[in-house]
Protein backbone atom coordinates (compact mmCIF):
# COMPACT_ATOMS: atom_id res chain seq x y z
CA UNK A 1 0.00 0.00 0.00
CA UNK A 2 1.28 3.78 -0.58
CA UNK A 3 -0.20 6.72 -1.20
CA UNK A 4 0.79 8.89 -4.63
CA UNK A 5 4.31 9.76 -4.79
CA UNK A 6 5.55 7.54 -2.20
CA UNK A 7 7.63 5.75 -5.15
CA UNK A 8 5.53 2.85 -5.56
CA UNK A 9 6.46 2.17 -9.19
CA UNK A 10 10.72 2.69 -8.50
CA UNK A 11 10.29 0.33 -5.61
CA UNK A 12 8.37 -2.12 -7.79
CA UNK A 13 10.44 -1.57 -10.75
CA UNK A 14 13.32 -1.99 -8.19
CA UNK A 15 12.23 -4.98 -6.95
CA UNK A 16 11.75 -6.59 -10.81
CA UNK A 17 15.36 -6.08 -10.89
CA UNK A 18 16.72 -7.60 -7.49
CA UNK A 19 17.30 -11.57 -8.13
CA UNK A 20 17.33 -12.62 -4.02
CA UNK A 21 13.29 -13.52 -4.42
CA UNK A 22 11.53 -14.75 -6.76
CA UNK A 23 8.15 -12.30 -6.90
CA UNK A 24 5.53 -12.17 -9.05
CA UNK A 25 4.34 -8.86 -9.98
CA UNK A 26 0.21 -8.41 -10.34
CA UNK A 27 -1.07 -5.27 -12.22
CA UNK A 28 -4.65 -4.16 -11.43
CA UNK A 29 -7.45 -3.13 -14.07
CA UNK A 30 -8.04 0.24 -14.97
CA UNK A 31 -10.76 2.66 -16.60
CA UNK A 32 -8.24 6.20 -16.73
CA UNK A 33 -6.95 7.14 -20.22
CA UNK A 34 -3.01 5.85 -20.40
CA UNK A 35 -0.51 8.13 -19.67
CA UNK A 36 2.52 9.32 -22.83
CA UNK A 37 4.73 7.39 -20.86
CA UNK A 38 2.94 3.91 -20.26
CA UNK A 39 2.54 0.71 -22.36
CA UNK A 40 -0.42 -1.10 -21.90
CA UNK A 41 -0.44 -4.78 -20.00
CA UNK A 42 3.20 -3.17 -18.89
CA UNK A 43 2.22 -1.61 -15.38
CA UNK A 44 -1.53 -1.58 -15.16
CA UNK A 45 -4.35 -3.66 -17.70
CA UNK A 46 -6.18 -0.60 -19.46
CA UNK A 47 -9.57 -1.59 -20.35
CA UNK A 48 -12.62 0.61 -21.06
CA UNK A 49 -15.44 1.51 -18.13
CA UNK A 50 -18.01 -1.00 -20.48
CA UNK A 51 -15.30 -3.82 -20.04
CA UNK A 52 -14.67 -3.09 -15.85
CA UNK A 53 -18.20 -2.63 -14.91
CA UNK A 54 -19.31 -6.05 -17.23
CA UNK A 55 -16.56 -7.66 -14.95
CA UNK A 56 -18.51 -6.43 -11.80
CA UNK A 57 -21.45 -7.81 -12.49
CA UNK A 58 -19.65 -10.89 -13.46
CA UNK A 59 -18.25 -10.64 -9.80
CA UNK A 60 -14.79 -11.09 -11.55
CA UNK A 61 -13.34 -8.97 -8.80
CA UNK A 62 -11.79 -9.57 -5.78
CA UNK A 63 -11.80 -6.07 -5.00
CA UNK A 64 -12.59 -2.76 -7.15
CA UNK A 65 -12.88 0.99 -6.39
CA UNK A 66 -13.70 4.26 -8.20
CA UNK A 67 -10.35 6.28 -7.40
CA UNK A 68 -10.32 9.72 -6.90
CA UNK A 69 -13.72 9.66 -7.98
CA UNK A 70 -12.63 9.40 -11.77
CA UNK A 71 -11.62 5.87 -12.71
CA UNK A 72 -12.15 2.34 -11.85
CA UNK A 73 -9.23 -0.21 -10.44
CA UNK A 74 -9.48 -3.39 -9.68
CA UNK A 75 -7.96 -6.88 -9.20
CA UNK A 76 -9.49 -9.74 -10.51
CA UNK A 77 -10.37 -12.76 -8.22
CA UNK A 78 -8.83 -15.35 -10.56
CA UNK A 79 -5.25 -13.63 -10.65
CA UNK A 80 -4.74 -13.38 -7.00
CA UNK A 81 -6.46 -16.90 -5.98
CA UNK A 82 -5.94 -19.14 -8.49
CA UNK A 83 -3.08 -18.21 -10.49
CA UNK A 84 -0.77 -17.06 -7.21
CA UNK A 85 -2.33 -17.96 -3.92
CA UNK A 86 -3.16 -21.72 -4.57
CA UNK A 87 0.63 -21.50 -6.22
CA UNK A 88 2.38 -20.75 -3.31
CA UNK A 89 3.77 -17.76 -4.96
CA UNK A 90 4.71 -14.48 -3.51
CA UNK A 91 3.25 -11.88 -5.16
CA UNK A 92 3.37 -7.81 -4.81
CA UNK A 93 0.51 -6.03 -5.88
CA UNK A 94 -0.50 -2.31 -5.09
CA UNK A 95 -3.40 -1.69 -3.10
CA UNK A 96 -5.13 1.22 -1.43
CA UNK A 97 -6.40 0.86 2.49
CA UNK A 98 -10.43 0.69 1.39
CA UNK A 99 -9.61 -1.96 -1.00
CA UNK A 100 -7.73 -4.31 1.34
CA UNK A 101 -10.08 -3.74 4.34
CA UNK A 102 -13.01 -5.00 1.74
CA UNK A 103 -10.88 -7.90 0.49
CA UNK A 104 -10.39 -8.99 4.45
CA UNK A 105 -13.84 -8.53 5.33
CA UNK A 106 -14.70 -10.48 2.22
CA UNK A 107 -12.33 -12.99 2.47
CA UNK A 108 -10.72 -13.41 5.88
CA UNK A 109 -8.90 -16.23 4.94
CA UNK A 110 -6.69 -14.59 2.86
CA UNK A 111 -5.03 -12.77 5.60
CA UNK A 112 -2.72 -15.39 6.73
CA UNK A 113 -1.58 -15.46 3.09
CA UNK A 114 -1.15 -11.13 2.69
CA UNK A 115 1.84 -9.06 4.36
CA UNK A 116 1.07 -5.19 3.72
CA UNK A 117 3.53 -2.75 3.66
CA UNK A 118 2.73 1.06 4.14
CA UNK A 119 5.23 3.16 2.00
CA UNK A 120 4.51 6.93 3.80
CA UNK A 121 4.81 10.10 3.06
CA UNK A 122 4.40 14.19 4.57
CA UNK A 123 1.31 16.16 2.81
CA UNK A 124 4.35 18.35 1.73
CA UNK A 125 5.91 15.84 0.37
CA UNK A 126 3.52 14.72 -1.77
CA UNK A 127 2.79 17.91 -3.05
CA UNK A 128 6.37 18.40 -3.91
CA UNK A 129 6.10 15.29 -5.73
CA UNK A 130 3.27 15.37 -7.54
CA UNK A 131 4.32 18.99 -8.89
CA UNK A 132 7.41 17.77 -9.91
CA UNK A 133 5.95 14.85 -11.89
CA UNK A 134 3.00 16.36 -13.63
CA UNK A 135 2.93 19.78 -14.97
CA UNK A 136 -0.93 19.32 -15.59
CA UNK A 137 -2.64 18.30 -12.70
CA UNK A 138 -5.76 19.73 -11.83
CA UNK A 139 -6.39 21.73 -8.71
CA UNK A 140 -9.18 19.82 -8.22
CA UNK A 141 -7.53 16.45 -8.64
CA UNK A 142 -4.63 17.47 -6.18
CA UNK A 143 -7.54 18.30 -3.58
CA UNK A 144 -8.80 14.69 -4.50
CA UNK A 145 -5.19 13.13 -4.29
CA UNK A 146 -4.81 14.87 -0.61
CA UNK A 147 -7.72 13.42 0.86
CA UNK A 148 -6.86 9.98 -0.81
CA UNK A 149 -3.40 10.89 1.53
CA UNK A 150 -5.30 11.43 4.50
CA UNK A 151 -7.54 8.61 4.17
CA UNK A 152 -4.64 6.08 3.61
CA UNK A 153 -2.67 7.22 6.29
CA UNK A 154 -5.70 6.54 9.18
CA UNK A 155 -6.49 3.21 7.43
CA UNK A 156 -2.73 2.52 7.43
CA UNK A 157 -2.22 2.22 10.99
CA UNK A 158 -5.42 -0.19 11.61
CA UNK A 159 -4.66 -2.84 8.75
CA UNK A 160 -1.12 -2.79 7.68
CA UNK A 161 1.45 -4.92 9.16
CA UNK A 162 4.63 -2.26 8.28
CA UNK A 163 4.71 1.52 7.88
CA UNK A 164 7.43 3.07 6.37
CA UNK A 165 8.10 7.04 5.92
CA UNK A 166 9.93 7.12 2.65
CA UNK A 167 10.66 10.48 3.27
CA UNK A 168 13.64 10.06 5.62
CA UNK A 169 15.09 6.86 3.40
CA UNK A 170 16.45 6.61 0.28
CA UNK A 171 14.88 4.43 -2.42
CA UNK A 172 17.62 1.64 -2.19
CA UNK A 173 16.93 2.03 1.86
CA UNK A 174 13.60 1.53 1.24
CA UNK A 175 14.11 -1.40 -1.21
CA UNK A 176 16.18 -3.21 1.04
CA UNK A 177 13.53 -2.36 4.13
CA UNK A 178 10.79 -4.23 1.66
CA UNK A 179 13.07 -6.95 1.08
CA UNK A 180 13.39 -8.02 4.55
CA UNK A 181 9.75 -8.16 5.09
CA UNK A 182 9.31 -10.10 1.89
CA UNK A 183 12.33 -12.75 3.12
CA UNK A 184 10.50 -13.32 6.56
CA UNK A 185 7.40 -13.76 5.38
């Protein structure tokens, strides 16, 4: 779990490159337009809001949200259990709080099999971040992106096992910090 700007995607893209574990690396289902800089099936499975919402009702999903109240993500059922779980495989997969409290709720079984890992960061921070990154982000979906933040960081300290503050690590700190957990587990 992280909030925006926390540097999910260098740790993952870290972690695809470190050969101590073997991981496998799930990508969630999304409704947003893709970005100049993404491939699809790459980081995230584009599809169109038609395609996501006929997977609801299919009850395809293990968990799904509408995120920053734009855009669907989701992970499907059948990637998770089947293809990882009954495996044996580790797996990373990035997750807000409100998605893995419904998956738990859901399906408190799965707990025993799901380590969670807060990667934290200051308001400021994030701002900084998030300026830096995009020079076109709406007021309005900074606002949004902010109370995501806030929202995180309470569910954070109820339902995940590790918080870090990436803020006073570096990113190969903070790689190495994620691949103790992932070695103990």
């Amino acid at each position: 779990m992280w909030v925006s700007g926390a540097w999910k995607w260098t740790l993952i893209n870290n972690l695809k490159k470190q050969k101590e574990i073997d991981l496998t690396f799930l990508k969630s289902y999304v409704t947003r337009e893709i970005r100049n800089w993404e491939v699809n099936w790459n980081i995230y499975n584009f599809i169109s809001k038609e395609e996501f919402e006929a997977s609801i009702k299919a009850w395809e999903f293990l968990e799904y949200k509408l995120v920053h109240k734009l855009n669907y993500y989701g992970t499907k059922k059948a990637e998770i259990i089947d293809n990882w779980i009954n495996k044996g495989e580790k797996i990373v997969k990035e997750i807000e709080i409100e998605w893995l409290k419904d998956i738990l709720s859901n399906n408190p079984n799965l707990k025993k099999y799901i380590t969670t890992i807060f990667l934290d960061i200051p308001k400021e921070t994030l701002v900084e971040r998030i300026e830096t990154r995009w020079d076109n982000i709406t007021q309005k979906e900074l606002e949004n992106r902010l109370i995501s933040l806030e929202n995180e960081k309470k569910g954070s300290k109820e339902f995940c096992d590790h918080i870090v503050n990436t803020s006073n690590i570096s990113k190969e700190e903070t790689l190495q910090f994620v691949l103790n957990i992932i070695k103990n587990k």
